[in-house]
Protein backbone atom coordinates (compact mmCIF):
# COMPACT_ATOMS: atom_id res chain seq x y z
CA UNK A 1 2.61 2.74 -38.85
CA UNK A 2 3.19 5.33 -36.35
CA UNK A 3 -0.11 6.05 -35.40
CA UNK A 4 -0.98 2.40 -35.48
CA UNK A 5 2.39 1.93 -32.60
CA UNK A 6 1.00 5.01 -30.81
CA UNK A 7 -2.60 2.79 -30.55
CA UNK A 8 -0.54 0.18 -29.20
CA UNK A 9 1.10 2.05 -26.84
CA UNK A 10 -2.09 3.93 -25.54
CA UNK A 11 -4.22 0.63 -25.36
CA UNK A 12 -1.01 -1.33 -23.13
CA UNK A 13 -1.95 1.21 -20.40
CA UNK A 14 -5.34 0.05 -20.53
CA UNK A 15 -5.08 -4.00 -20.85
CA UNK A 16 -3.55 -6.06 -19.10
CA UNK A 17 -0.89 -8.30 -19.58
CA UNK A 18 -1.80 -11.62 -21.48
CA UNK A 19 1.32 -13.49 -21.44
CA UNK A 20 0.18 -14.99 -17.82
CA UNK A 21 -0.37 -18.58 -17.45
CA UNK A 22 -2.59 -18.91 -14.48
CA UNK A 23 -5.94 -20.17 -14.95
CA UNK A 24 -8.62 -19.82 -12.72
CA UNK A 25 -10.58 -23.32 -11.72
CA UNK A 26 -13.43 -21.62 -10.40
CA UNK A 27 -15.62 -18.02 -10.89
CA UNK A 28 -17.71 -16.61 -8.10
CA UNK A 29 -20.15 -13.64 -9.81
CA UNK A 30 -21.40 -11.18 -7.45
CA UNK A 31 -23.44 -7.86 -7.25
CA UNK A 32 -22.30 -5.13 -5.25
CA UNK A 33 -25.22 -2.34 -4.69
CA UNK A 34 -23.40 0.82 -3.53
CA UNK A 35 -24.07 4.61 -3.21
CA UNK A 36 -21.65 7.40 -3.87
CA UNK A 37 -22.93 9.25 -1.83
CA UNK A 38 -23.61 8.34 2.01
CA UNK A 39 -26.02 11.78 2.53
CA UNK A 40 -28.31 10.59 -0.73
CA UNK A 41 -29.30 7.41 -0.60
CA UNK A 42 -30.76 6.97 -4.38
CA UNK A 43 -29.73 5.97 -7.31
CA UNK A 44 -27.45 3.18 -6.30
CA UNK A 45 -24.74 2.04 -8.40
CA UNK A 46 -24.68 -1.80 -9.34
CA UNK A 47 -22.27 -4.09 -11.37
CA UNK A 48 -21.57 -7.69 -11.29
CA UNK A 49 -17.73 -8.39 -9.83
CA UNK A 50 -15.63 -11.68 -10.62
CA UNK A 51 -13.84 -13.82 -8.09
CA UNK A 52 -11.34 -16.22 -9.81
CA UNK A 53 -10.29 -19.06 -8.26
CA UNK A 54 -7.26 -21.11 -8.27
CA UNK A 55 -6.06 -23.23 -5.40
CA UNK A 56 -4.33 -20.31 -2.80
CA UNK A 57 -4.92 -17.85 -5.44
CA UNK A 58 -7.42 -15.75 -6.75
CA UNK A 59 -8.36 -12.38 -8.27
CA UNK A 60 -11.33 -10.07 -7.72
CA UNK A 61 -12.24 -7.63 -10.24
CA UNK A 62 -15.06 -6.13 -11.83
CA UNK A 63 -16.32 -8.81 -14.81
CA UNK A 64 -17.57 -5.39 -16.63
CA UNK A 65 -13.75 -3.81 -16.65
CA UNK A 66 -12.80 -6.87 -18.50
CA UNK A 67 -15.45 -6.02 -20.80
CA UNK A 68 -14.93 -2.39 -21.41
CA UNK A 69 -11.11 -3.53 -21.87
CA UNK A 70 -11.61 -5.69 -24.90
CA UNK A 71 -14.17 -3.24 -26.62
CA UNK A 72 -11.88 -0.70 -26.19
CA UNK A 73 -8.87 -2.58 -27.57
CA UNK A 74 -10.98 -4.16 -30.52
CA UNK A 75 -11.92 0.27 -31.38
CA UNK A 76 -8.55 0.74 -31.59
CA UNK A 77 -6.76 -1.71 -33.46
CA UNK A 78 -9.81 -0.99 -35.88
CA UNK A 79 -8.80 2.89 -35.63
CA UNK A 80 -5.44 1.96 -36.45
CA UNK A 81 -6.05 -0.46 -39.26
CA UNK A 82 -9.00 2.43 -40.96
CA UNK A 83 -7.12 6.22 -40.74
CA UNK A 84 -9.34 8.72 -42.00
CA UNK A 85 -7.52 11.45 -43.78
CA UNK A 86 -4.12 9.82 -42.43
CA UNK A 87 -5.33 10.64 -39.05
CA UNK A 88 -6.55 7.62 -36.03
CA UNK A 89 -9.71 8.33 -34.76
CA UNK A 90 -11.24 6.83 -31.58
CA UNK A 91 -14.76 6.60 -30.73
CA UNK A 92 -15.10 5.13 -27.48
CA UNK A 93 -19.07 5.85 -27.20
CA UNK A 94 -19.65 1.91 -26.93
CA UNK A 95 -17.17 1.65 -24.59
CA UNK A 96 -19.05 0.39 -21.13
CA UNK A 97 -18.35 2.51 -18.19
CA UNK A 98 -17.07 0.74 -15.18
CA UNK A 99 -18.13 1.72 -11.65
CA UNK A 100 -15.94 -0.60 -9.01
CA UNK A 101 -12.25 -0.02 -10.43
CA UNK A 102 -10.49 -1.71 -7.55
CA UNK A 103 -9.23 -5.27 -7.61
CA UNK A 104 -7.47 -7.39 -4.98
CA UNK A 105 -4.89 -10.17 -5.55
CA UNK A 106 -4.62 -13.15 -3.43
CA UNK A 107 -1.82 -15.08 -2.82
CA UNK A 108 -1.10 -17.64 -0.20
CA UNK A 109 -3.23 -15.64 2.40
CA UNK A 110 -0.82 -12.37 1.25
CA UNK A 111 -3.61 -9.79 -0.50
CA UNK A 112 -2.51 -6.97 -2.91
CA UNK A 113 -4.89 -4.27 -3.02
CA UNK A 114 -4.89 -2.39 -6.76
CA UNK A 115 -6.66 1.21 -7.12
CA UNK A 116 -7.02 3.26 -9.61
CA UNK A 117 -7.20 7.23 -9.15
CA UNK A 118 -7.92 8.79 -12.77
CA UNK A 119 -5.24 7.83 -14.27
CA UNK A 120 -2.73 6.93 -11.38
CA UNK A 121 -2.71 3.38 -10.43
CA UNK A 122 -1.53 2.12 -7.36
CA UNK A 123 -0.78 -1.09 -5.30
CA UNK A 124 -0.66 -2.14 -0.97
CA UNK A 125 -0.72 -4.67 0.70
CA UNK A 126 -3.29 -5.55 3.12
CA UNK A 127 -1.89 -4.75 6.20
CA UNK A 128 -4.54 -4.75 8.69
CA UNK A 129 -6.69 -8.03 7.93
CA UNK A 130 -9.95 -8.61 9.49
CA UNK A 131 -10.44 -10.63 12.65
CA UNK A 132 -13.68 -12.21 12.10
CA UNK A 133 -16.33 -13.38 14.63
CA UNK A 134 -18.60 -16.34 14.13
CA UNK A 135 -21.79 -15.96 15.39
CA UNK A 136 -24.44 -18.75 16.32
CA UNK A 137 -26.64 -17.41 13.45
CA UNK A 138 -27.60 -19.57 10.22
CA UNK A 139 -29.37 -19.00 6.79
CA UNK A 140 -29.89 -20.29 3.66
CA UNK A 141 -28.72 -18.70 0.08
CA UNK A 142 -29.42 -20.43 -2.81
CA UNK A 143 -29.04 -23.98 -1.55
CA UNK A 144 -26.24 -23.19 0.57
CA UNK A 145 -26.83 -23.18 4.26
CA UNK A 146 -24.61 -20.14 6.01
CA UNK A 147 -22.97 -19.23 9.12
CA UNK A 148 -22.61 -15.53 9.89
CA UNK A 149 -19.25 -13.80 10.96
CA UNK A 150 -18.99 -10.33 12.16
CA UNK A 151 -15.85 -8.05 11.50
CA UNK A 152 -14.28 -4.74 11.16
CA UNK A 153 -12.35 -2.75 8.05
CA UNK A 154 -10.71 0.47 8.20
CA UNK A 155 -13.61 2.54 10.27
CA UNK A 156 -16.59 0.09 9.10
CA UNK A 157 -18.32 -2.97 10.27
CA UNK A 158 -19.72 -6.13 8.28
CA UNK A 159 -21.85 -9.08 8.59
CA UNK A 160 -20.71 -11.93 6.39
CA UNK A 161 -22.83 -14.61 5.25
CA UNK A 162 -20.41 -17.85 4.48
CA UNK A 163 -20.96 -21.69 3.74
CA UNK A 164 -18.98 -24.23 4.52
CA UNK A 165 -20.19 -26.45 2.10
CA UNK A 166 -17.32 -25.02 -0.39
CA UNK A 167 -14.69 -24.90 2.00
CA UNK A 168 -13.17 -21.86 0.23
CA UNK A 169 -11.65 -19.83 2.28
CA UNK A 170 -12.15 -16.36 0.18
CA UNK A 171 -14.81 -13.90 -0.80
CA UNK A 172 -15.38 -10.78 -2.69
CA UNK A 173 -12.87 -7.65 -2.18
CA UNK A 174 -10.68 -8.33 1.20
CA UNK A 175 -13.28 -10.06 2.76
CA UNK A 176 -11.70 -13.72 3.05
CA UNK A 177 -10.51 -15.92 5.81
CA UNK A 178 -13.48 -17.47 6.76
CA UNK A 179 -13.70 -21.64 6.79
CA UNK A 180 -15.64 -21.38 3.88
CA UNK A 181 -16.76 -19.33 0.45
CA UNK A 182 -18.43 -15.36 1.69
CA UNK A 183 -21.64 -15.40 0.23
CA UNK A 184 -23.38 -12.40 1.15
CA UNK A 185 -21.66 -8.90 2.62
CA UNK A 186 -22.87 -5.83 3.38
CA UNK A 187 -22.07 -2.99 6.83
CA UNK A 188 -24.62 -1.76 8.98
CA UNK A 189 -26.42 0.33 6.65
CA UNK A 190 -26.07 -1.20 3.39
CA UNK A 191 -24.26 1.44 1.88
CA UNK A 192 -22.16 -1.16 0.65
CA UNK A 193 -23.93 -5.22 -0.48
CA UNK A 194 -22.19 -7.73 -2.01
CA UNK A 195 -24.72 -10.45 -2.77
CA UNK A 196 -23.85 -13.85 -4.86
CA UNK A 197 -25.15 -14.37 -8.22
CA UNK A 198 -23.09 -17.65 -9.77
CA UNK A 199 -20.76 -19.81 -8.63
CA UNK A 200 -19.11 -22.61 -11.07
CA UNK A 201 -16.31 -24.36 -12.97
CA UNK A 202 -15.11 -21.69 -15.10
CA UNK A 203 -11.36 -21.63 -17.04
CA UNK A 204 -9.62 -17.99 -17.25
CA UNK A 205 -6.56 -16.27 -17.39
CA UNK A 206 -5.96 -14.63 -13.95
CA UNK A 207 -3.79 -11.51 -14.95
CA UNK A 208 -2.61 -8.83 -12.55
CA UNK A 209 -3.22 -4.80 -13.35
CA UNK A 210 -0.01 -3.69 -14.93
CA UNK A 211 1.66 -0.48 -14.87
CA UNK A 212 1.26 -0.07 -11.37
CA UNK A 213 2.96 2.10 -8.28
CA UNK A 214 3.46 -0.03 -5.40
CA UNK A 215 2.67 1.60 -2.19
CA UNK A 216 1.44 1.49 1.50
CA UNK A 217 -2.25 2.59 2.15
CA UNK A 218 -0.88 6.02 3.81
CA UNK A 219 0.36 6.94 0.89
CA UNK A 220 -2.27 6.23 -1.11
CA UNK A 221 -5.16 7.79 1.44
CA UNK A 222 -3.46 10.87 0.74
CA UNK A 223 -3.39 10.88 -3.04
CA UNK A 224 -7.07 10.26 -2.38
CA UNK A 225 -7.36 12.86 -0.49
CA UNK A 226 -5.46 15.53 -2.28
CA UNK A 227 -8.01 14.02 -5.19
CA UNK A 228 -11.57 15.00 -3.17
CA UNK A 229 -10.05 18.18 -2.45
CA UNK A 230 -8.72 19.57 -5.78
CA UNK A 231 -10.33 17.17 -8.54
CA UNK A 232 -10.12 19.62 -11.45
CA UNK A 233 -6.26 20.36 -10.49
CA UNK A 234 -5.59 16.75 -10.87
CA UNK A 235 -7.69 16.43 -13.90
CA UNK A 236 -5.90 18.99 -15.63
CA UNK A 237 -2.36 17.94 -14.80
CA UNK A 238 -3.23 14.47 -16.21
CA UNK A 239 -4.41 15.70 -18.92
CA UNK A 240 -3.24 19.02 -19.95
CA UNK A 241 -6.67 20.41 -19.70
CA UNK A 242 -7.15 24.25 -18.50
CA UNK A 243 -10.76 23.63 -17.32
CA UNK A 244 -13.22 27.27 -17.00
CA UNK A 245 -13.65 28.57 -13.27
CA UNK A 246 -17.41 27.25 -13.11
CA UNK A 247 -16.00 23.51 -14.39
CA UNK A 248 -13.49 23.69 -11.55
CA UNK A 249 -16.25 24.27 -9.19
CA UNK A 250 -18.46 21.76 -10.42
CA UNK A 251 -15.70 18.66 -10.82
CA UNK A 252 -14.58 20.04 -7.19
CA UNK A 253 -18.22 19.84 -5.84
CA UNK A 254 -19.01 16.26 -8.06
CA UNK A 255 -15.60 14.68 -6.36
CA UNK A 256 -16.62 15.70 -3.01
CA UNK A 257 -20.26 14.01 -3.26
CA UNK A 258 -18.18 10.22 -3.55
CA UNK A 259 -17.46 9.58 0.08
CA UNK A 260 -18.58 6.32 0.20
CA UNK A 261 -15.09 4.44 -0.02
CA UNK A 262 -14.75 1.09 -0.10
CA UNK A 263 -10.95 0.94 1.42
């Protein structure tokens, strides 16, 4: 019994809450094609992300974390339920990884930013949202004919692809605002592309991260920081880990490769 509480306990840091009655009326699917790293352009890291929709309220996420979330819960209730030797053990091998670990809450035009730094997670507002340009441009996606907006976030620009014809005033991440659904993403030099894959009637639960610090971005630019600049230090105090000098140096030198942040 108390290993199978201690399961419980472990596993409510991981899922979310699913007492929430919100249900989305509407999914957007996209694919975002990133790199880690800015100086290497190979190798680039895809996943499909959700948008749920529900009247002035939606939530973007990555449709893989949900995923990886229930695997992970169904391993451990199954650890719990099967001790070997009176001990719980976890094999999280089939787990899938997730890449894009940030999520954004909208509500009412108010968006809640949620990160996740190894094990910290934190919460901020959006305090600086973006002042979009339309531009005389058109195109089609899918069968969706699209105006193009230009903007600026943090230190980056974007060109936004959006149609009208669902007059959905959201997109992926914090990219929203427009007279109609974001289609298509990406900045100058496609270090970061957020392209549509689906869009349709779908029923979920929309259910905030839980277990979260609430913040301002300064704050949280700094944990980052402090995180690219002493990984392994970090790593250990979350975990209690004394790592060798040549693992220091290489989770050190592997944190400072990811400088392709998507703020």
């Amino acid at each position: 019994m108390r290993d199978f509480l201690l399961i419980l306990v472990l596993f409510s840091n991981i899922l979310y809450s699913q007492s929430d009655t919100l249900k989305s009326e509407y999914e957007v699917i996209y694919r975002i094609t990133s790199f880690n790293d800015t100086l290497y352009k190979h190798n680039a890291v895809e996943e499909n992300l959700s948008l749920l929709i529900k009247g002035n309220k939606s939530l973007f996420r990555s449709a893989q974390k949900a995923k990886s979330d229930s695997i992970a819960m169904a391993i451990g209730m199954k650890a719990a339920n099967n001790p070997v030797n009176g001990k719980v053990i976890l094999n999280m091998k089939d787990v899938p990884g997730v890449y894009f670990k940030s999520e954004v809450f909208l509500d009412n035009g108010k968006q809640t930013i949620y990160k996740e730094l190894m094990r910290s997670r934190l919460s901020f507002p959006l305090e600086d949202p973006i002042l979009w340009k339309i531009e005389p441009e058109t195109k089609m996606i899918e069968s969706y004919l699209c105006k193009k907006a230009t903007g600026k976030y943090k230190n980056r620009h974007y060109t936004a692809w959006f149609t009208e014809t669902i007059p959905i005033p959201d997109g992926p991440y914090v990219f929203k605002g427009l007279p109609g659904l974001v289609l298509e993403i990406y900045d100058p030099n496609d270090y970061i592309h957020f392209t549509l894959v689906s869009f349709k009637k779908v029923v979920k639960p929309i259910v905030l991260m839980k277990d979260v610090f609430p913040t301002k971005y300064s704050t949280f630019y700094k944990v980052r920081q402090n995180m690219r600049d002493n990984a392994a230090g970090m790593l250990s105090n979350q975990t209690g880990i004394t790592f060798k000098p040549s693992d220091v140096k290489r989770i050190n030198d592997n944190a400072k490769k990811n400088n392709n942040y998507l703020d």
